[in-house]
N, C-alpha and C. Protein backbone atom coordinates (compact mmCIF):
# COMPACT_ATOMS: atom_id res chain seq x y z
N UNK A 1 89.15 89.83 99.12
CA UNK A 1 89.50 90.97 98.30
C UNK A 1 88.91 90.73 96.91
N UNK A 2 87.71 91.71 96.53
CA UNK A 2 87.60 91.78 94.83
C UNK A 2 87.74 92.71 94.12
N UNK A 3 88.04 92.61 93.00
CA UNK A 3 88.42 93.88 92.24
C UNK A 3 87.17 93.77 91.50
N UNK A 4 86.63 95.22 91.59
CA UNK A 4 85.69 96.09 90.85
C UNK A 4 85.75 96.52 89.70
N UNK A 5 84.85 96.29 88.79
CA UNK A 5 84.71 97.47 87.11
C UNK A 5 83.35 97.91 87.07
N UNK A 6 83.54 98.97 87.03
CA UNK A 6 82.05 99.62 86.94
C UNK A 6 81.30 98.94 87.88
N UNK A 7 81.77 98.94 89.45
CA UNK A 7 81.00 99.06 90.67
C UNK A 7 80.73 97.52 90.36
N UNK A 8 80.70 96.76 89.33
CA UNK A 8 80.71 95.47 89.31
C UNK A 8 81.83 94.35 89.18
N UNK A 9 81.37 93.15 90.19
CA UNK A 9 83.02 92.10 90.69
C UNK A 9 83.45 91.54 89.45
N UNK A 10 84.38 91.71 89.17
CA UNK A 10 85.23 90.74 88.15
C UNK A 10 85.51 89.59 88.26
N UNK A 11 85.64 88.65 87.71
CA UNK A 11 85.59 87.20 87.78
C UNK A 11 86.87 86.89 88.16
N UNK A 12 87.18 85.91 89.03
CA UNK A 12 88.49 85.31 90.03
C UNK A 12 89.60 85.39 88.82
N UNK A 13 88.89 84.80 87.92
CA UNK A 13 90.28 84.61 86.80
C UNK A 13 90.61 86.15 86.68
N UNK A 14 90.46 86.89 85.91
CA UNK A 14 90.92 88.14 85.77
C UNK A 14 91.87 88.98 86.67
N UNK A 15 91.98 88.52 88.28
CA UNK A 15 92.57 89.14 89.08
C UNK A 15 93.13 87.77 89.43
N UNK A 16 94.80 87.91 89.59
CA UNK A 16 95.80 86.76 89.83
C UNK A 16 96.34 86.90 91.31
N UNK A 17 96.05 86.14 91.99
CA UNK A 17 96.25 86.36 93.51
C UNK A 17 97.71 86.70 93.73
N UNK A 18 98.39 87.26 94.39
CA UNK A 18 100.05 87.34 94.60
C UNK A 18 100.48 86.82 95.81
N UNK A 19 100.85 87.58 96.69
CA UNK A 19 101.43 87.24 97.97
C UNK A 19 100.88 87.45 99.27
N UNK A 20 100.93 86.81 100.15
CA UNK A 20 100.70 86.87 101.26
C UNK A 20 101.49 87.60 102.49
N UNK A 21 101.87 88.94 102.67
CA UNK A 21 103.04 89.04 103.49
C UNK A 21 102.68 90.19 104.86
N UNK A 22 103.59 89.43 105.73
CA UNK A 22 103.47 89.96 107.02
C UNK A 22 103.78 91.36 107.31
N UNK A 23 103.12 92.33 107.73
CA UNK A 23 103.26 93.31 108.23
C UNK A 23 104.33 93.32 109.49
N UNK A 24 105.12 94.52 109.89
CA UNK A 24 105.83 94.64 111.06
C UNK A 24 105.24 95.13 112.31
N UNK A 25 103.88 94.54 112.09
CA UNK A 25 102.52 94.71 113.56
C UNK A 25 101.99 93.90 113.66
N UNK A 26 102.54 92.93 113.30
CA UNK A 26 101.35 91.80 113.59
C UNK A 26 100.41 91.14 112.29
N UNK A 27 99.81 92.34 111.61
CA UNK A 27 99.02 92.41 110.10
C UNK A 27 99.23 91.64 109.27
N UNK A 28 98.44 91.74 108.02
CA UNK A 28 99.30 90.91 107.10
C UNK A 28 98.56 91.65 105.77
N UNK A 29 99.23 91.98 104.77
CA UNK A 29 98.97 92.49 103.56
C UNK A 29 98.44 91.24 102.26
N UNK A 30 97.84 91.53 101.32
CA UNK A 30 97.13 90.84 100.64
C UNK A 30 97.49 91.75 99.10
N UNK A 31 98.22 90.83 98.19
CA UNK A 31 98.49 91.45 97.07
C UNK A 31 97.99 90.83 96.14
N UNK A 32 96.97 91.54 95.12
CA UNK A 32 96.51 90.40 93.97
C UNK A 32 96.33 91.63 92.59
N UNK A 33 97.49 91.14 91.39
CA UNK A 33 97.62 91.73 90.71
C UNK A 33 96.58 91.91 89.07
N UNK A 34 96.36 92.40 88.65
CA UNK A 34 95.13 93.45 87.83
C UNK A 34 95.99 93.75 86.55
N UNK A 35 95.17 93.45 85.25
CA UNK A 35 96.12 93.74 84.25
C UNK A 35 95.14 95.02 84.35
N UNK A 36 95.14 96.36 83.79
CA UNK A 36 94.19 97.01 83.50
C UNK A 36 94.28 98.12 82.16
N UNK A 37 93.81 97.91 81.38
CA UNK A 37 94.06 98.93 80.36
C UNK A 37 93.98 100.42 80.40
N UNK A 38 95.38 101.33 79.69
CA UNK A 38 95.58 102.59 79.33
C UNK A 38 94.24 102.85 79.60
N UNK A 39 93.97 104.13 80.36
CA UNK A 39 93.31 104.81 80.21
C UNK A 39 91.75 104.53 80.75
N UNK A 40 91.66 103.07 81.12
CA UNK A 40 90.41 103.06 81.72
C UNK A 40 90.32 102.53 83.66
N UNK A 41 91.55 103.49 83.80
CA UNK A 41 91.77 102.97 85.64
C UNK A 41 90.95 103.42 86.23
N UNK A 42 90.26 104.44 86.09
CA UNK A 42 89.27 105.36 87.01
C UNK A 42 87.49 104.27 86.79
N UNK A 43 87.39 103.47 86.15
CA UNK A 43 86.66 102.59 86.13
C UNK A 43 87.11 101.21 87.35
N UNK A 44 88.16 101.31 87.93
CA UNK A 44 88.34 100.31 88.59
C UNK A 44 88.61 100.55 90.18
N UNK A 45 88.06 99.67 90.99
CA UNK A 45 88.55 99.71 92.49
C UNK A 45 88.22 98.00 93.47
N UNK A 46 88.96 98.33 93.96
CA UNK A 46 89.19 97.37 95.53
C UNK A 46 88.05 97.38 96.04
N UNK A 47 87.62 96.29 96.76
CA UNK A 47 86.81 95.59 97.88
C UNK A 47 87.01 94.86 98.51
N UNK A 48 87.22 95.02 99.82
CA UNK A 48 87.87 94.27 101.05
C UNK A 48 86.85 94.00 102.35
N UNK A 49 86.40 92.87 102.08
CA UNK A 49 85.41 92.41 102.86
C UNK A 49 86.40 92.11 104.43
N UNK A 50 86.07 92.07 105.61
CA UNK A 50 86.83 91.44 106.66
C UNK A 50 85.49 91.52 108.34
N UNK A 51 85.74 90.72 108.75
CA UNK A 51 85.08 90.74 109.77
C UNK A 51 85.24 91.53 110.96
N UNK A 52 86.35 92.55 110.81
CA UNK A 52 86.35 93.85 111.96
C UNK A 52 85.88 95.29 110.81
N UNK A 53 85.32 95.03 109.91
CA UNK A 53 84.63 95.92 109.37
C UNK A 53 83.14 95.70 109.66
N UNK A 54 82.71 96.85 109.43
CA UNK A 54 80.72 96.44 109.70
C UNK A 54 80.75 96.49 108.54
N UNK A 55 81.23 97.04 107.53
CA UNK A 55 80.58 97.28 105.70
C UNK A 55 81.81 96.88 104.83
N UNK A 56 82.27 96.21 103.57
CA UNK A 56 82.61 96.64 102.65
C UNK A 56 83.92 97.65 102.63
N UNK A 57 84.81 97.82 102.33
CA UNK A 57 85.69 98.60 102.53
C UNK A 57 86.42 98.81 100.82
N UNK A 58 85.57 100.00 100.44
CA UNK A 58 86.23 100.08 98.60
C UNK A 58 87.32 101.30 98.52
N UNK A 59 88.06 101.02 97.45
CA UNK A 59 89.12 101.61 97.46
C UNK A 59 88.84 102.38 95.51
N UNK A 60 89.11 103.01 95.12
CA UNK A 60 89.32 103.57 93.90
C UNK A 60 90.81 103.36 93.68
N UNK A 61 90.88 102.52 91.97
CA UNK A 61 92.35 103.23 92.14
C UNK A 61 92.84 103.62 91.42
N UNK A 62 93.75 104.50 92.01
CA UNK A 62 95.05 105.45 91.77
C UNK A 62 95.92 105.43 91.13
N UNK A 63 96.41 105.96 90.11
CA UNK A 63 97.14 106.05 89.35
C UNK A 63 98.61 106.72 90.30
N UNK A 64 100.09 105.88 90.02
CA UNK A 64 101.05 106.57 91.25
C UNK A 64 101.99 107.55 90.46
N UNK A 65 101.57 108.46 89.51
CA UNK A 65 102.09 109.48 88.59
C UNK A 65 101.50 109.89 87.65
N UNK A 66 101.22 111.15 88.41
CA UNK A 66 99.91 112.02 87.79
C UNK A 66 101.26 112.51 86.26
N UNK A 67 99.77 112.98 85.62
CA UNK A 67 100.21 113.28 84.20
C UNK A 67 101.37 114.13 84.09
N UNK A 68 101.16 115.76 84.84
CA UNK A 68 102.09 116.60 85.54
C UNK A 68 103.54 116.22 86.06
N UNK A 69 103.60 114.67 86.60
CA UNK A 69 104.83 114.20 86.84
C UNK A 69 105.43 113.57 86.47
N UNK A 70 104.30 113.29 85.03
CA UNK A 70 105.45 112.42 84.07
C UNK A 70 105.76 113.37 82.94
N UNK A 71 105.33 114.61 82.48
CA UNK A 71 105.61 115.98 81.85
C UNK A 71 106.69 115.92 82.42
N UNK A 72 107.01 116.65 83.67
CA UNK A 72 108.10 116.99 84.57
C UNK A 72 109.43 115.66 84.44
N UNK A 73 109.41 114.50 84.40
CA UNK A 73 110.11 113.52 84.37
C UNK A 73 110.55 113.58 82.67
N UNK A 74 110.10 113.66 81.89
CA UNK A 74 110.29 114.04 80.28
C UNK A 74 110.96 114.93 80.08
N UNK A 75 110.26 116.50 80.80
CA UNK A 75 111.36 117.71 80.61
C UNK A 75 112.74 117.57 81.21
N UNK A 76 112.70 117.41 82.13
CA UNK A 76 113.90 117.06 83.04
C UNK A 76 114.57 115.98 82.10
N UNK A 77 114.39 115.19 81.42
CA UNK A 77 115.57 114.13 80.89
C UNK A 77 116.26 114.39 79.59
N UNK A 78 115.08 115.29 78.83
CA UNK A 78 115.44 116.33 77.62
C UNK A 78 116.27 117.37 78.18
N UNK A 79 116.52 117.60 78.87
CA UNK A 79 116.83 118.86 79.83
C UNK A 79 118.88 118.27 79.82
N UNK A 80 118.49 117.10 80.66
CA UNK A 80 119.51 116.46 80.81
C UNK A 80 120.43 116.23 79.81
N UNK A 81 119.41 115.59 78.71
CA UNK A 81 120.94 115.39 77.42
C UNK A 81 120.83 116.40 76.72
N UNK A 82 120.34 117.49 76.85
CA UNK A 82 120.65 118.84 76.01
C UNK A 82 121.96 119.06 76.65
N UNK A 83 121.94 119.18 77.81
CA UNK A 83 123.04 120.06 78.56
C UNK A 83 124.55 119.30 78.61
N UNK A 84 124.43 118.14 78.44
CA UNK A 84 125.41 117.01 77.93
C UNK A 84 125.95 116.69 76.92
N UNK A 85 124.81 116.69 75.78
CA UNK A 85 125.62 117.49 74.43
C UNK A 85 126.10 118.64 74.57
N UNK A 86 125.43 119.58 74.92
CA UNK A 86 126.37 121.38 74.77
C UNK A 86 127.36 120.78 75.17
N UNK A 87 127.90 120.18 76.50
CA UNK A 87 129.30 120.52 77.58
C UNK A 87 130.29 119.41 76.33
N UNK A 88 129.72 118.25 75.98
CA UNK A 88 130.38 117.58 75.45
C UNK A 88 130.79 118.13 73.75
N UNK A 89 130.00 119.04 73.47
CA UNK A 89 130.44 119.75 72.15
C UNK A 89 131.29 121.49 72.40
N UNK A 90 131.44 121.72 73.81
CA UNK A 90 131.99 122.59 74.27
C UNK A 90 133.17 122.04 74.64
N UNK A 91 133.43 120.74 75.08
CA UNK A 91 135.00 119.91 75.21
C UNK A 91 135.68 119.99 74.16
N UNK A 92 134.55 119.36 73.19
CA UNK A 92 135.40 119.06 72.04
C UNK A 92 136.05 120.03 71.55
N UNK A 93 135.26 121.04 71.09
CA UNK A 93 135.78 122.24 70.54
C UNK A 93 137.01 123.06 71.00
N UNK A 94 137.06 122.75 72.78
CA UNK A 94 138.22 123.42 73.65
C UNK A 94 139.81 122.50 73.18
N UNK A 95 139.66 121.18 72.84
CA UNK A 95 140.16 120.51 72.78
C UNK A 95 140.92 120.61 71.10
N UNK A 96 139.96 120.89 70.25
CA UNK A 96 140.30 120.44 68.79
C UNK A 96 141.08 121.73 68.68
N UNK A 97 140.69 123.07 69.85
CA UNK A 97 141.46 124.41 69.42
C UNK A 97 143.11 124.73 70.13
N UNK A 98 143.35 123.68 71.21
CA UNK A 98 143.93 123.29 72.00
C UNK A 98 145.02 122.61 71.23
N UNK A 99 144.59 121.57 70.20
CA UNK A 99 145.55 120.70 69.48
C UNK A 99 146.04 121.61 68.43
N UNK A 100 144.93 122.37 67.83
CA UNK A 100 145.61 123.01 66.58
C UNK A 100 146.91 124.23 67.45
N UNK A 101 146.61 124.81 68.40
CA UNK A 101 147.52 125.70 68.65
C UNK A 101 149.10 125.22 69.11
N UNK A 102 148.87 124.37 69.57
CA UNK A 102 150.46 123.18 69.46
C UNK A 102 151.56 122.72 68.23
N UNK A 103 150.17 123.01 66.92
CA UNK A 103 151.08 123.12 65.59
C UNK A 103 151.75 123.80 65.29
């Protein structure tokens, strides 16, 4: 397995080998971790040499949360404590009008 920059191999050091682990077929997965900087991932991909391939086997990679779903993950959490302040400043208020009418 080598990791690619600009279609060219990166040196062993740069990519830190990880784990070795068994698949539930028999297989076995190959993890070797990549620091890679903001913004320049689309410059990088996988190469997986193996002997039941005839060629090379490259991978591009992927970013696992497109821009769109981290917008959506932002609105939604602003979303969230807006609506948590209102209810919690709608308690209060039920509450502080609640005590005064007991006087």
């Amino acid at each position: 397995m080598t990791w690619l920059k600009d279609r060219q191999p990166l040196d062993a050091k740069d990519a830190e080998p990880r784990d070795l682990l068994p698949n539930g077929d028999g297989t076995y997965q190959a993890r070797v971790a990549l620091a890679v900087p903001s913004g320049e991932e689309r410059r990088y991909a996988c190469q997986v040499q193996h002997p039941g391939l005839e060629q090379p086997l490259a991978a591009a990679w992927e970013s696992s949360m497109s821009g769109a779903l981290v917008f959506g993950v932002i609105c939604g959490t602003l979303m969230g404590v807006v609506i948590v302040i209102f209810f919690t400043g709608v308690l209060f208020r039920f509450l502080r009008r609640r005590r005064a009418s007991r006087e």
